[in-house]
Protein backbone atom coordinates (compact mmCIF):
# COMPACT_ATOMS: atom_id res chain seq x y z
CA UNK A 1 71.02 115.84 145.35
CA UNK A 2 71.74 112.74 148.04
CA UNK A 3 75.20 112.34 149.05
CA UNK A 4 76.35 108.76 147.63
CA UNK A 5 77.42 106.52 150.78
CA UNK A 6 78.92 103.64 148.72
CA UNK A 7 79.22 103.03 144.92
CA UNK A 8 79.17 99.62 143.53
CA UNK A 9 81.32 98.50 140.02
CA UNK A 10 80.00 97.11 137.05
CA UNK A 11 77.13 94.72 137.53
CA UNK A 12 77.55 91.69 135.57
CA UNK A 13 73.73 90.78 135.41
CA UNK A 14 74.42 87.62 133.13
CA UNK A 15 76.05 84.68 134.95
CA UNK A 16 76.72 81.93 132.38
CA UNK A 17 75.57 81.13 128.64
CA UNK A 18 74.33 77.65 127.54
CA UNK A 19 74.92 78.18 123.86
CA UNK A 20 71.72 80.33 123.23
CA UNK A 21 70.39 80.36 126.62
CA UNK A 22 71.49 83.21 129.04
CA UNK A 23 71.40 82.54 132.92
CA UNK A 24 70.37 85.62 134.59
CA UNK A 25 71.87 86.61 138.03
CA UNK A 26 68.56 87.51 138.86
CA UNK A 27 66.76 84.67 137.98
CA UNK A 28 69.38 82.33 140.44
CA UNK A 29 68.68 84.33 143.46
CA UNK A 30 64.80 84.79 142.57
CA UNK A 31 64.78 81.12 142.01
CA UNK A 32 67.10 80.03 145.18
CA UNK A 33 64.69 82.64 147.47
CA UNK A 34 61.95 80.79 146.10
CA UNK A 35 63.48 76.96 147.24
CA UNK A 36 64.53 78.44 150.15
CA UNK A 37 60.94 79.64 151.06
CA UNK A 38 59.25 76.24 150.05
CA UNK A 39 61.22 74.57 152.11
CA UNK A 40 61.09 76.51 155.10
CA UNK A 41 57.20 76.26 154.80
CA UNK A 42 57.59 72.68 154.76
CA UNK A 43 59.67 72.49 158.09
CA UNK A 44 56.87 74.70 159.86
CA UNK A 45 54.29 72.79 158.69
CA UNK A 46 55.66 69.60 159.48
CA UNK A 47 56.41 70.81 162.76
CA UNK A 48 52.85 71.72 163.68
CA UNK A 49 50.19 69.21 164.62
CA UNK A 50 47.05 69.21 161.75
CA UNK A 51 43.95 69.71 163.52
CA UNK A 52 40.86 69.26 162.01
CA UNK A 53 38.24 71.79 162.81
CA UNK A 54 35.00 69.38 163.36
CA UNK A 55 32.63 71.23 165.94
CA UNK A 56 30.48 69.52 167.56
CA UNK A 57 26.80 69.61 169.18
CA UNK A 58 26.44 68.76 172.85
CA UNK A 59 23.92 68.96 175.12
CA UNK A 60 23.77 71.02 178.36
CA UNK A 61 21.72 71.91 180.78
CA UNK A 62 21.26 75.65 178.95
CA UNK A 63 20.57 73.48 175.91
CA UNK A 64 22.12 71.96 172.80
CA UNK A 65 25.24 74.31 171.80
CA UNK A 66 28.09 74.05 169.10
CA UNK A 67 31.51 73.56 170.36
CA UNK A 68 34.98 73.33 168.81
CA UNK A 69 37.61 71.62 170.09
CA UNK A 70 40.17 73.51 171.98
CA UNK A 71 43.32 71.82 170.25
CA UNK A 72 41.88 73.59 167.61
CA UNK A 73 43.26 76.37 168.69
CA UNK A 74 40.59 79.13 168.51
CA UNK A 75 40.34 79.04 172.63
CA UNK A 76 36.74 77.90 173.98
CA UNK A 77 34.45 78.21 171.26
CA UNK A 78 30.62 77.51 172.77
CA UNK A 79 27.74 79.15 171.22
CA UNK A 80 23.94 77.78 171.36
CA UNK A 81 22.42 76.17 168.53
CA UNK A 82 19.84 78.35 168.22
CA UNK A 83 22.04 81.17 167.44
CA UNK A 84 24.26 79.20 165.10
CA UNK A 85 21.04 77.61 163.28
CA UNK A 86 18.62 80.67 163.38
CA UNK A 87 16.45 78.00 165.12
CA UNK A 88 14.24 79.34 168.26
């Protein structure tokens, strides 16, 4: 039905035998994608600052309002207390 662009040989899917235990192409590359993934997470992460999220309650001349800190990264986060608390 689809025209065939390329045609690959026998797959081998077994790469080596330990006696009674077969090693899987499959489960090498699923296995070496997974270390590679870990450890690229672990280069990002130590490569970003950890900021913790503590907001805190200030008070101006509107009132007292909630604020989180803008390394937090969420931009400028100001709302009033009274809408955060359900407090009037």
């Amino acid at each position: 039905m689809y025209p065939r662009l390329f045609e690959l040989g026998p797959l081998n899917l077994r790469l080596f035998e330990l006696g009674p235990i077969t090693v899987y192409t499959y489960g090498v590359l699923l296995a070496a994608a997974y270390l590679f993934g870990l450890k690229l997470a672990m280069v990002r992460a130590r490569a970003r600052e950890l900021v913790t999220v503590e907001p805190k309650v200030t008070e101006t001349p509107e009132g007292r309002v909630l604020a989180i800190p803008l390394n937090a990264g969420y931009g400028d986060v100001v709302e009033p207390l009274s809408r955060v608390s359900g407090q009037r």
